[in-house]
Protein backbone atom coordinates (compact mmCIF):
# COMPACT_ATOMS: atom_id res chain seq x y z
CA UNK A 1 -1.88 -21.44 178.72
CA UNK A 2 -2.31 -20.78 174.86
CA UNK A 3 0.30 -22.60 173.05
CA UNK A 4 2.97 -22.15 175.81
CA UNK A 5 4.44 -24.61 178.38
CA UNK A 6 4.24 -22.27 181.80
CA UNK A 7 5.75 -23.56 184.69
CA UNK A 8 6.11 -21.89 188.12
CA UNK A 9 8.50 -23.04 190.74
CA UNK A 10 9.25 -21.86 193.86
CA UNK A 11 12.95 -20.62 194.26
CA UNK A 12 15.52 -19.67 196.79
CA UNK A 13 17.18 -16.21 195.88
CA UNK A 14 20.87 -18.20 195.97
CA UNK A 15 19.96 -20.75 192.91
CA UNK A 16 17.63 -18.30 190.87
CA UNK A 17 18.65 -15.03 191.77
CA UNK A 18 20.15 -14.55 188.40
CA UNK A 19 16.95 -15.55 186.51
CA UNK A 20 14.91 -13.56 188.98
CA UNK A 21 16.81 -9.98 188.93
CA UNK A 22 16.86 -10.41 185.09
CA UNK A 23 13.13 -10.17 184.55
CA UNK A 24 12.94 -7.55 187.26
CA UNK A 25 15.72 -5.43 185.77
CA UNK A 26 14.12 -5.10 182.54
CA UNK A 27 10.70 -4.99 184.11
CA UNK A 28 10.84 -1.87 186.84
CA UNK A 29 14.61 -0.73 185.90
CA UNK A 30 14.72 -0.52 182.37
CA UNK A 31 11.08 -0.10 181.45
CA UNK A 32 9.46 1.34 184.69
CA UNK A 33 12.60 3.51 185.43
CA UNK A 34 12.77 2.64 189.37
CA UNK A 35 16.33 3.26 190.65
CA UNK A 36 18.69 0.42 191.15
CA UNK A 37 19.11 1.18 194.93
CA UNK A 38 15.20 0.84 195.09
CA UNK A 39 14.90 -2.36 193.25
CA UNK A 40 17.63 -4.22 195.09
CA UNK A 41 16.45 -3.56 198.33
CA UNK A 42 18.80 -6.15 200.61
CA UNK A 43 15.41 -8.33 201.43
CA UNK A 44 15.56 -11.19 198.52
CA UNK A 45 17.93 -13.38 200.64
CA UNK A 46 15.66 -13.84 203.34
CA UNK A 47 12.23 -13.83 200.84
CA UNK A 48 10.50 -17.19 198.84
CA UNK A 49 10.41 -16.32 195.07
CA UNK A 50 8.26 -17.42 192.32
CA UNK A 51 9.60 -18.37 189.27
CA UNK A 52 7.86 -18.42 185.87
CA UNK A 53 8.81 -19.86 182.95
CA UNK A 54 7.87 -20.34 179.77
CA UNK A 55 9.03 -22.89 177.00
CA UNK A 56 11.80 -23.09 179.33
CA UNK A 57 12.92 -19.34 179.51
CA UNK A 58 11.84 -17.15 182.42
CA UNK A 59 9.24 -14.54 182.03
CA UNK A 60 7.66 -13.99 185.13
CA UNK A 61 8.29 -13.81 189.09
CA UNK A 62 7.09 -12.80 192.39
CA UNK A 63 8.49 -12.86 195.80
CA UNK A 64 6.83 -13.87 199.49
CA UNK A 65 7.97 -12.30 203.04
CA UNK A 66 7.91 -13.33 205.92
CA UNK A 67 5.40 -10.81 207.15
CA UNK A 68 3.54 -12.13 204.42
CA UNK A 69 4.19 -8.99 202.27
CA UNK A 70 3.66 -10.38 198.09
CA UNK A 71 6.00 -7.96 195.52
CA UNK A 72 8.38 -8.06 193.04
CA UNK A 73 5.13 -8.99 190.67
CA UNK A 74 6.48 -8.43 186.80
CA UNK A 75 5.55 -10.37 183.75
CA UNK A 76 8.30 -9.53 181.05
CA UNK A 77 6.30 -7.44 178.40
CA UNK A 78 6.23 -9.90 175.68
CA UNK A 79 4.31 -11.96 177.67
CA UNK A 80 1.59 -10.19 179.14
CA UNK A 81 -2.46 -11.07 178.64
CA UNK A 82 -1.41 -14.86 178.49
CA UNK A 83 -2.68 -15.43 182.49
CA UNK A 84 0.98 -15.42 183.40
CA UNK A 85 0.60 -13.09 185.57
CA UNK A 86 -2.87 -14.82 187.66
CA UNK A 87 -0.95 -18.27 187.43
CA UNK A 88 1.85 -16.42 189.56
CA UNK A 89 -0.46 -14.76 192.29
CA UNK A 90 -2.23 -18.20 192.45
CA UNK A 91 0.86 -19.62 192.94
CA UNK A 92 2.11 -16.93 195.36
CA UNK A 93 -1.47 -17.66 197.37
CA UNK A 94 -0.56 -21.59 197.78
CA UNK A 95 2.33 -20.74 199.20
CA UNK A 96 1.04 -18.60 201.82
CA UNK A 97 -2.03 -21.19 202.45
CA UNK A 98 1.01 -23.87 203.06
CA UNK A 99 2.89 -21.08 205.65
CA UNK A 100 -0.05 -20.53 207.76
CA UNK A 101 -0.61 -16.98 206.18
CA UNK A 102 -3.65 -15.29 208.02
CA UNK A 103 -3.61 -11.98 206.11
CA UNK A 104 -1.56 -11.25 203.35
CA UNK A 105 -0.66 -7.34 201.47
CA UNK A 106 1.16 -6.05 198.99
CA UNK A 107 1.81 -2.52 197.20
CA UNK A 108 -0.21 -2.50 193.81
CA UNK A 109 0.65 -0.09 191.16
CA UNK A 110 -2.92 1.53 190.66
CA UNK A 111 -2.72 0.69 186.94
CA UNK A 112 -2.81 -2.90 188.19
CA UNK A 113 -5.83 -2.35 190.77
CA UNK A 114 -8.42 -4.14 189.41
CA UNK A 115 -6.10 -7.50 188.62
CA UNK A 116 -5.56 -7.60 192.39
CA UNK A 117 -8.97 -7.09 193.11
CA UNK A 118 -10.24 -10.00 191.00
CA UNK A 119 -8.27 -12.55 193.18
CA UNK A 120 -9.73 -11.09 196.33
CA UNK A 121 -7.19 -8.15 197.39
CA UNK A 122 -9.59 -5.29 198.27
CA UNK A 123 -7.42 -2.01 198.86
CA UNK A 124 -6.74 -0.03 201.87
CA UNK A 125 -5.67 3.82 203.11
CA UNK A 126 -4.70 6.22 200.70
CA UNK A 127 -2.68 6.61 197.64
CA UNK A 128 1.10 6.55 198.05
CA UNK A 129 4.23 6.74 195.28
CA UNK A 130 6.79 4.22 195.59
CA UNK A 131 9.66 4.71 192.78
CA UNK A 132 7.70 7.64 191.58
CA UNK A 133 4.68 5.34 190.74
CA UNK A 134 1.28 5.66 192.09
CA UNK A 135 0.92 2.82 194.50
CA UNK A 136 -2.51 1.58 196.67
CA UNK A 137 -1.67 -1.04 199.52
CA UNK A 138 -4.15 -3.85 198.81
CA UNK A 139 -4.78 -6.88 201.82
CA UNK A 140 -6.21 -10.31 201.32
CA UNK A 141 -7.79 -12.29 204.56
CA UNK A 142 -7.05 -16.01 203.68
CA UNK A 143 -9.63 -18.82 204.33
CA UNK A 144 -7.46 -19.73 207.49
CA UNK A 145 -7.40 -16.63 209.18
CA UNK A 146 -10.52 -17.11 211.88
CA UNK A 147 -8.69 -20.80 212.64
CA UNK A 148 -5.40 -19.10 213.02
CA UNK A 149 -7.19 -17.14 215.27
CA UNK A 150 -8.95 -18.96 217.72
CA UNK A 151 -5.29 -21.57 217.67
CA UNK A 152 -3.70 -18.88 219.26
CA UNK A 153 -6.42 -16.55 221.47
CA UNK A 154 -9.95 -18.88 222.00
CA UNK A 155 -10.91 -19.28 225.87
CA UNK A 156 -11.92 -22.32 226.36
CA UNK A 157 -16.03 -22.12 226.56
CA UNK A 158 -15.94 -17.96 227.10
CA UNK A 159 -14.04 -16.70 223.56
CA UNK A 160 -14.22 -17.69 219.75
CA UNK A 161 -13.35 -16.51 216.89
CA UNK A 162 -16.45 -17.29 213.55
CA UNK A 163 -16.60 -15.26 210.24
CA UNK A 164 -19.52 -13.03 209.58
CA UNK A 165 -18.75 -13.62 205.50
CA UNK A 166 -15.73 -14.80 204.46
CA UNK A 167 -12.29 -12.93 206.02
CA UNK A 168 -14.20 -11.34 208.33
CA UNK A 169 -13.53 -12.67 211.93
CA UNK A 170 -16.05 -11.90 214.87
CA UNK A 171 -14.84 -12.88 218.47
CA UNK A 172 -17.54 -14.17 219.83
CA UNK A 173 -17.72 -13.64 224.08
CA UNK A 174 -20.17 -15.49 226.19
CA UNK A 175 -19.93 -15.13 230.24
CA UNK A 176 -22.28 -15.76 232.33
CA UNK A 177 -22.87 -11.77 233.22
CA UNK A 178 -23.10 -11.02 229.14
CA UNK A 179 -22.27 -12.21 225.68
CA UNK A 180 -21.02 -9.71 223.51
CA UNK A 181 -19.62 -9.79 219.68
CA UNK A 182 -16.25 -7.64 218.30
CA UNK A 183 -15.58 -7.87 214.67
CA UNK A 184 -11.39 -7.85 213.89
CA UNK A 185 -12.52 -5.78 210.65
CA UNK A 186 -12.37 -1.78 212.33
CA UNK A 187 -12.27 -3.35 216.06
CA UNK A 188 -16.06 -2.47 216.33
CA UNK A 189 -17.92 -3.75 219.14
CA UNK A 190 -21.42 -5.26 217.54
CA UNK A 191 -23.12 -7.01 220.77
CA UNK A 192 -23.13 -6.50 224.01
CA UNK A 193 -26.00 -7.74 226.31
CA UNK A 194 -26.15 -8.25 230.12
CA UNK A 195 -27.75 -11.48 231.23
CA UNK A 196 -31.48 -11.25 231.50
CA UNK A 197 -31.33 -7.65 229.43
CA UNK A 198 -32.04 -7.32 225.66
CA UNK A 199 -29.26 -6.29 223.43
CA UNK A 200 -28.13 -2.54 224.46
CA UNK A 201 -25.61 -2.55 221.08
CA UNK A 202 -27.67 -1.81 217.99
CA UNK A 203 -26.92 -2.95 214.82
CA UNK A 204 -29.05 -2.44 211.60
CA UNK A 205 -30.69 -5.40 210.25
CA UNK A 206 -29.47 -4.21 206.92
CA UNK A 207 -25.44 -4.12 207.91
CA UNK A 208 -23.01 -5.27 205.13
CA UNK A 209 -20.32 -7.64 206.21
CA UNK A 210 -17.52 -6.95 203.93
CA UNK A 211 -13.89 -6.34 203.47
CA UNK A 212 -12.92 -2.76 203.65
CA UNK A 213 -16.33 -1.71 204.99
CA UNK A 214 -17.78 -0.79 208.18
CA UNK A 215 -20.93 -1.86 209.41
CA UNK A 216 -23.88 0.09 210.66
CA UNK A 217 -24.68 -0.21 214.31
CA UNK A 218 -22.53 -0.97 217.07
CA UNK A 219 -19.47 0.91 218.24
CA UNK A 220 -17.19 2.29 214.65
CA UNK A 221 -13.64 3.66 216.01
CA UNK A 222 -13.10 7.18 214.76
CA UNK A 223 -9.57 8.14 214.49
CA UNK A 224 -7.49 10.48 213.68
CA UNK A 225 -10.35 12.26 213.17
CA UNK A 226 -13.78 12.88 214.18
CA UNK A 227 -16.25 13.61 211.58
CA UNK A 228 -16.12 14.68 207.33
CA UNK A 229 -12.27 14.68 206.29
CA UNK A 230 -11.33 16.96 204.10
CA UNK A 231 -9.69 16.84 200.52
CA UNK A 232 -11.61 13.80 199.78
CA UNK A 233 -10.09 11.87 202.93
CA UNK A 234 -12.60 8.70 204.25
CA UNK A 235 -15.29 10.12 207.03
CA UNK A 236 -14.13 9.38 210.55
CA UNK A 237 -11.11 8.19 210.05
CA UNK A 238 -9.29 5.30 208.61
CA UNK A 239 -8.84 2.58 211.39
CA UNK A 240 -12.84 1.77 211.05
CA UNK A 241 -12.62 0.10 207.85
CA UNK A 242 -8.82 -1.66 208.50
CA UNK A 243 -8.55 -5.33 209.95
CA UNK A 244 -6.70 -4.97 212.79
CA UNK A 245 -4.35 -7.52 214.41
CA UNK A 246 -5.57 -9.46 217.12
CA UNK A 247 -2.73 -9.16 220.32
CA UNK A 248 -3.90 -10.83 223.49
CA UNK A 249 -7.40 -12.06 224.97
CA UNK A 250 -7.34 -12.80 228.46
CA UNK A 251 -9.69 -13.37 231.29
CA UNK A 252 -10.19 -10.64 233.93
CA UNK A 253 -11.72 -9.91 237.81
CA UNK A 254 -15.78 -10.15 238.43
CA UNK A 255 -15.75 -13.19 235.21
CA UNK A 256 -14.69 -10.62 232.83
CA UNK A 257 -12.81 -11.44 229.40
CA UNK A 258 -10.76 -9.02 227.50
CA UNK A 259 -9.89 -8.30 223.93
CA UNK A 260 -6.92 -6.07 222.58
CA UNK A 261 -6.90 -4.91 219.00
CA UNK A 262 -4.33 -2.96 217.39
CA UNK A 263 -2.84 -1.08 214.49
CA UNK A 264 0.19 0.72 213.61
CA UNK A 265 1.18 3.16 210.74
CA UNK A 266 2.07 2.25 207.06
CA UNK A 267 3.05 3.69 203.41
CA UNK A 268 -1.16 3.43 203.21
CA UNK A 269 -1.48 5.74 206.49
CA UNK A 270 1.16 8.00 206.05
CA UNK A 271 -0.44 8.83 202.46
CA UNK A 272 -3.41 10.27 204.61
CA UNK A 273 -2.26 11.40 208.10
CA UNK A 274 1.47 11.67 208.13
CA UNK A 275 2.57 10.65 211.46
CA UNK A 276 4.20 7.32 213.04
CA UNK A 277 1.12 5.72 215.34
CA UNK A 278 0.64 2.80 217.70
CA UNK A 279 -3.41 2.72 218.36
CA UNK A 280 -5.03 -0.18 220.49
CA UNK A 281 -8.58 -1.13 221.42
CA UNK A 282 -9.21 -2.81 224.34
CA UNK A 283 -12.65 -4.20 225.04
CA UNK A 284 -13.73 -5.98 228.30
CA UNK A 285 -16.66 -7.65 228.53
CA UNK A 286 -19.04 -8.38 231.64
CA UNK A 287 -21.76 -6.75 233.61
CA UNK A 288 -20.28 -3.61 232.09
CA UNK A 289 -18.73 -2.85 229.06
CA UNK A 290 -14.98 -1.11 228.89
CA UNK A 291 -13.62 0.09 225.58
CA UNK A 292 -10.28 1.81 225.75
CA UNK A 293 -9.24 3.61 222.71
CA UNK A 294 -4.84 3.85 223.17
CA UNK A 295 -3.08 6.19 220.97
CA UNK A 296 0.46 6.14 220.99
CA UNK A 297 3.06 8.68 219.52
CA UNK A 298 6.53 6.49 219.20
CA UNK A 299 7.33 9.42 216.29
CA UNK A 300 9.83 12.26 217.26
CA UNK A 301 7.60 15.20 216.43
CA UNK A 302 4.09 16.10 218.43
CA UNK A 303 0.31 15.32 217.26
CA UNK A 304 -3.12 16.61 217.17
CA UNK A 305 -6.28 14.50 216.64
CA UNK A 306 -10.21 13.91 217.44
CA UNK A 307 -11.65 10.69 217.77
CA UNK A 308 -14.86 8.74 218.92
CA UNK A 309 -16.14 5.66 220.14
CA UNK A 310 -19.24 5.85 217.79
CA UNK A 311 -21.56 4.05 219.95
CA UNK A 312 -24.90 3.02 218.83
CA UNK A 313 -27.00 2.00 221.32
CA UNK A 314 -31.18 0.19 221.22
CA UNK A 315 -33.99 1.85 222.26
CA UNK A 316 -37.81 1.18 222.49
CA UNK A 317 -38.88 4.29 220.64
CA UNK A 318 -36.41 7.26 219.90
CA UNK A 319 -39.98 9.56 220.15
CA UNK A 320 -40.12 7.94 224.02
CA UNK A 321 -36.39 8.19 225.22
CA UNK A 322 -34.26 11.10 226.49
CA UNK A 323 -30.59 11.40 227.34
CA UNK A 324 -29.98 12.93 230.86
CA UNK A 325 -26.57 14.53 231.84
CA UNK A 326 -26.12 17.26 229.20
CA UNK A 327 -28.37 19.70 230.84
CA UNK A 328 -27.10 23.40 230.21
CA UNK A 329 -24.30 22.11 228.52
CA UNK A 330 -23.40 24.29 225.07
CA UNK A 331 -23.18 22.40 221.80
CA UNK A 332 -22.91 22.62 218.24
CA UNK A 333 -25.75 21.96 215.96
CA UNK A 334 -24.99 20.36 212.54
CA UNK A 335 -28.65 20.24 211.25
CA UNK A 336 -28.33 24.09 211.91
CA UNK A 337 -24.66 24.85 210.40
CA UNK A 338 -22.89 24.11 213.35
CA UNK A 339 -24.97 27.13 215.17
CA UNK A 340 -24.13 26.98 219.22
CA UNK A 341 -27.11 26.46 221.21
CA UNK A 342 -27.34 25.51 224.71
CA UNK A 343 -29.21 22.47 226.19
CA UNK A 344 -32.34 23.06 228.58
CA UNK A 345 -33.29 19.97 229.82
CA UNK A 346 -33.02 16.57 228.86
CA UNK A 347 -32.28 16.11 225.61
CA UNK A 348 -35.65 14.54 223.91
CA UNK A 349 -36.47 13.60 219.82
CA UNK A 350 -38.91 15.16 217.61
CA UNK A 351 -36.31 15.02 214.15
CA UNK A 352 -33.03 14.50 212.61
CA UNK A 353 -30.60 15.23 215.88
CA UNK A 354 -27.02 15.46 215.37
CA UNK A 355 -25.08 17.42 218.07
CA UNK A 356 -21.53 17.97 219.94
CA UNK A 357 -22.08 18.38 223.22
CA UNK A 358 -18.79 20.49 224.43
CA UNK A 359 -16.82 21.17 227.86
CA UNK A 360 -18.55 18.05 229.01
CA UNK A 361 -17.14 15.27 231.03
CA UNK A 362 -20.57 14.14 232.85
CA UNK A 363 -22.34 10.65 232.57
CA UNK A 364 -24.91 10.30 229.91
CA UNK A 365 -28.07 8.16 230.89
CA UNK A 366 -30.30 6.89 228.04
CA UNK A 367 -33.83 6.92 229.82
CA UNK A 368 -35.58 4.35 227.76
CA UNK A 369 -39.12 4.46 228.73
CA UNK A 370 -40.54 2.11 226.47
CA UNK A 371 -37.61 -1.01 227.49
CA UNK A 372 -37.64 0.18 231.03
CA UNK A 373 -34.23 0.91 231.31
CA UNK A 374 -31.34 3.44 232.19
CA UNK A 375 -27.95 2.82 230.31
CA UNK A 376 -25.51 4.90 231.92
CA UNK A 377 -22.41 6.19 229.98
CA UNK A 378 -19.77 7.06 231.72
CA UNK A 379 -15.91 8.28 230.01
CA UNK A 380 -12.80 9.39 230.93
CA UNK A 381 -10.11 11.30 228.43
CA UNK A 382 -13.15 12.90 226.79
CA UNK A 383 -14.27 16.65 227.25
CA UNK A 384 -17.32 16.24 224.64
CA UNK A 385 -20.18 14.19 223.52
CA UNK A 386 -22.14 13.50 220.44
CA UNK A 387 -26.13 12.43 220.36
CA UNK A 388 -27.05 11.72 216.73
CA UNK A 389 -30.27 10.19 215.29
CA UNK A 390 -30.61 10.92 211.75
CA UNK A 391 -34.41 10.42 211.78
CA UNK A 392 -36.67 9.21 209.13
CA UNK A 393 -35.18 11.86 206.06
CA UNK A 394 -31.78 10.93 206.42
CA UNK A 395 -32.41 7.43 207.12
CA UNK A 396 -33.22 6.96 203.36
CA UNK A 397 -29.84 7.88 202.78
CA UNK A 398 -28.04 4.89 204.47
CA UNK A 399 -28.42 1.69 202.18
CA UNK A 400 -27.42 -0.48 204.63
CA UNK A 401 -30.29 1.19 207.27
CA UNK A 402 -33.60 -0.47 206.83
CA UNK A 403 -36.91 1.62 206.75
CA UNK A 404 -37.97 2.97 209.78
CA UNK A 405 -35.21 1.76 211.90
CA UNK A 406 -34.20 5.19 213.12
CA UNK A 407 -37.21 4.55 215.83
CA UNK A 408 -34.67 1.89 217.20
CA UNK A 409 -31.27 3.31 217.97
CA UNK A 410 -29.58 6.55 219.39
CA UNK A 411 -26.29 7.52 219.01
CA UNK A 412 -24.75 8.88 222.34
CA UNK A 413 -20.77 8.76 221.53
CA UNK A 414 -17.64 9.14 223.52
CA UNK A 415 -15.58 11.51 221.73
CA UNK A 416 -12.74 14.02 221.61
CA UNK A 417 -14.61 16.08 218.81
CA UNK A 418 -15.05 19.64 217.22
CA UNK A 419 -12.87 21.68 219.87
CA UNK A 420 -12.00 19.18 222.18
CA UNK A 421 -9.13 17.93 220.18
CA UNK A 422 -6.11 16.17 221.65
CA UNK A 423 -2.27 16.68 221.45
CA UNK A 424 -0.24 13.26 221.93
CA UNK A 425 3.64 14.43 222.28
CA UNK A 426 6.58 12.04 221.37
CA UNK A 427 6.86 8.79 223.63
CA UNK A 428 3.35 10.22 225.24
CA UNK A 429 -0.44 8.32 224.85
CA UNK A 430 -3.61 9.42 225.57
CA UNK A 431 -7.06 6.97 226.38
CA UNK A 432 -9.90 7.29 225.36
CA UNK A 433 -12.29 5.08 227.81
CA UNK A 434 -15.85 4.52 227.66
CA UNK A 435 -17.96 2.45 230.61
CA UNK A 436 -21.10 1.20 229.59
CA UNK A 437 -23.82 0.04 231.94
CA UNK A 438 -27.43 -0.82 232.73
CA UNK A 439 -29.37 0.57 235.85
C-alpha cells in the first residue's frame, strides 16, 4: 500500500461488530441511502467478516456466508483507489479456498462490474435493484471446484470430474456400452458414443470453453424459452450459460451411470423471468442416451414456457443424410418468415434449414448414408421438433464454427417450441425426455 499500514483480519461479528457496522453505516446508509432495515439484515451473527484497517483505524470490510455468498464490500470514501478494496476480495478469496468453497457469488453494484471481473467474477442473469441500486449477480468457480467434485460424486473407474479450462468441470463417463462427456457449465451433454460407433454428439472444433458461455455442439438446454427473447433477453434461455450444481451420480440397470444437474431461481432469474423454479437435468448414459429436462413450479401462481434439448448430432455429409419421421407433418419456416409449409417426404439438405416441426410426437431417424447409420430419436413431453442446419452463409456467422463444418452436423431437437408451449401449475412438473439411439 502507498504510505499506509493496511491490515486485514478476519473477525467474528461479536468482537468487531462495532467497527464493522460503522464503515457500513456511513458507506450504504449515509452515503448510498439504503434503509436501515436493509442494511442490518439479521445474517452478520452467523457470517465471517473482513476487517480492514489502516494506520490502525478501520476503513474497509467484507463479509463471507455460509453458502459462500461475499457482501457487505465498502471501502470508506477517503480511502478508495489505494487497492483497499482488491486486498479485501483477496482476502475474502483465501478464506473461501481454506472453507472448501467450490463456487462462490455475490451481488455487484454495476458501477463496480468491472472490479469484480478483474479478480475472476464473470456475471450472470439479468439486472436486478437491491436498495434501489442497480445490482448484477456475479459467480466465481474456485481452483478446487472439479476436486470438490469428484470427493463427493466420482464412480470409481466409470465417472470423473476434469476441467475443460479453468472452472469449468466436465464429468467424464466411460462404460463399457459408451463414454460420454457433460459439462456442469449449462448441463450440456458434449459426447456421447456407443462402443464400436463414432461420436453421434457433435461439437465444433472451434467451441470456446469459458465461464458464462455456451459451447457449440452438443446438447445446449433451452429454458424458459425456446428461441430469440425479446427486450434484449439472452437467446434460448438462461440456464445454458449458468453452472449448475451437481446433486447425485449414481449407477443404473444394463451398466448405465447417471448424472443429475440442477438449478433453482434467484434475484439474477427473477430480473428476467419472474417466477420461483426448480429445473433438473438428468442424463443417463449407456447403449442409449436419456436426458430428462424437470421443471418444477414450487411458486403459488401458474407458468407458461418452451424449451429444447438443442441436440446436435454428426453426420457424414449433411448433402447425403435425411431425417425420416416428419413426413406430412406442418411446420414453420424461419428462413421464410415463419411461413407454414408442410413436409413431403423425408426431410433432405440443399441450404440453410431451420424449421419447427409442429403437432408432432413421432421418432426422428437421422439416415446417415455416408457413416452407415440410423440414429433414432425418440421423446416424450414434446408435441414439436426442430431440424436446423445453418449451411455454409450462416456458418460464417458463428465464430466459434469452423469453415465448412456445417457439412458435419444436423440439428434435430427435442422441444416444446413455437405453439407447443407448456403450462406448469403450482406444486405441478412437467419432463421433457429425449432417448437417443443407434440402429
Amino acid at each position: 500500500m502507498d504510505r499506509i499500514k493496511l491490515d486485514i483480519k478476519i473477525a467474528a461479528w461479536g468482537a468487531a461488530g462495532e467497527a464493522l457496522g460503522s464503515v457500513r453505516r456511513r458507506v450504504f446508509v449515509e452515503e448510498q441511502g439504503v434503509p436501515e432495515a436493509l442494511e442490518w439484515d439479521g445474517l452478520d451473527i452467523d457470517a465471517c467478516h473482513f476487517l480492514a484497517q489502516a494506520d490502525g483505524a478501520a476503513v474497509g470490510c467484507a463479509r463471507l456466508l455460509p453458502d459462500g455468498h461475499i457482501g457487505r464490500m465498502a471501502v470508506l470514501k477517503p480511502w478508495r483507489g489505494r487497492g483497499i478494496g482488491t486486498a479485501l476480495l483477496h482476502a475474502v478469496l483465501d478464506a473461501c479456498r481454506a472453507r472448501g468453497h467450490g463456487l462462490v457469488f455475490l451481488n455487484a453494484q454495476c458501477a463496480a462490474l468491472d472490479f469484480y471481473r478483474r479478480l475472476g467474477f464473470h456475471a450472470v442473469g439479468g439486472e436486478f435493484l437491491d436498495a434501489g441500486i442497480p445490482h448484477l449477480r456475479m459467480e466465481r468457480a474456485m481452483e478446487n471446484l472439479t476436486q470438490q467434485l469428484n470427493q463427493r460424486h466420482a464412480i470409481a473407474g466409470k465417472l470423473r470430474f476434469v476441467d475443460a479450462a479453468p472452472g469449468l468441470p466436465v464429468a467424464e463417463v466411460t462404460l463399457p456400452q459408451a463414454s460420454a462427456r457433460i459439462a456442469v457449465n449449462g448441463a450440456q451433454v458434449l459426447e456421447w458414443a456407443p462402443a464400436g460407433h463414432p461420436p453421434v454428439i457433435w461439437v465444433s472444433r472451434a467451441a470456446v470453453y469459458q465461464a458464462g458461455k455456451g459451447v457449440r455442439g452438443g446438447v445446449p438446454v433451452c429454458w424458459p424459452w425456446f428461441g430469440a427473447g425479446e427486450g434484449g433477453r439472452p437467446a434460448h434461455g438462461f440456464v445454458r450459460t449458468r453452472l449448475w450444481q451437481v446433486r447425485q451420480t449414481g449407477l443404473g440397470p444394463a451398466d448405465t451411470a447417471f448424472l443429475r444437474l440442477g438449478l433453482t431461481d434467484d434475484e439474477s432469474t427473477r430480473a428476467l423471468w419472474n417466477h420461483a423454479f426448480d429445473l433438473e437435468l438428468v442424463v443417463s448414459v449407456g447403449a442409449a442416451l436419456k436426458m430428462e429436462l424437470i421443471t418444477r413450479n414450487p411458486g403459488a401462481q401458474p407458468f407458461t414456457l418452451t424449451d429444447g434439448l438443442h441436440t446436435y448430432f454428426r453426420v457424414g455429409d449433411i448433402g447425403k443424410t435425411h431425417v425420416l419421421g416428419l413426413e406430412d407433418a406442418a411446420y414453420l419456416d424461419k428462413v421464410q418468415g415463419m411461413q407454414e409449409f408442410r413436409q413431403r417426404g423425408a426431410v433432405a439438405f440443399d441450404g440453410e434449414t431451420d424449421r419447427v416441426y409442429l403437432d408432432t410426437s413421432a421418432d426422428c431417424i437421422i439416415d446417415d448414408a455416408v457413416l452407415g447409420r440410423k440414429i433414432r430419436v425418440a421423446k416424450s413431453g414434446s408435441r414439436s421438433s426442430v431440424v436446423w442446419n445453418p449451411w455454409s452463409g450462416k456458418e460464417k456467422s458463428f465464430a466459434d464454427m469452423a469453415e465448412g463444418e456445417y457439412r458435419d452436423m444436423l440439428c434435430v431437437e427435442t422441444t416444446n417450441a413455437a405453439t407447443d408451449s407448456v403450462t406448469v401449475p403450482p406444486g405441478g412438473e412437467h419432463r421433457l425426455v429425449a432417448f437417443i439411439g443407434v440402429e
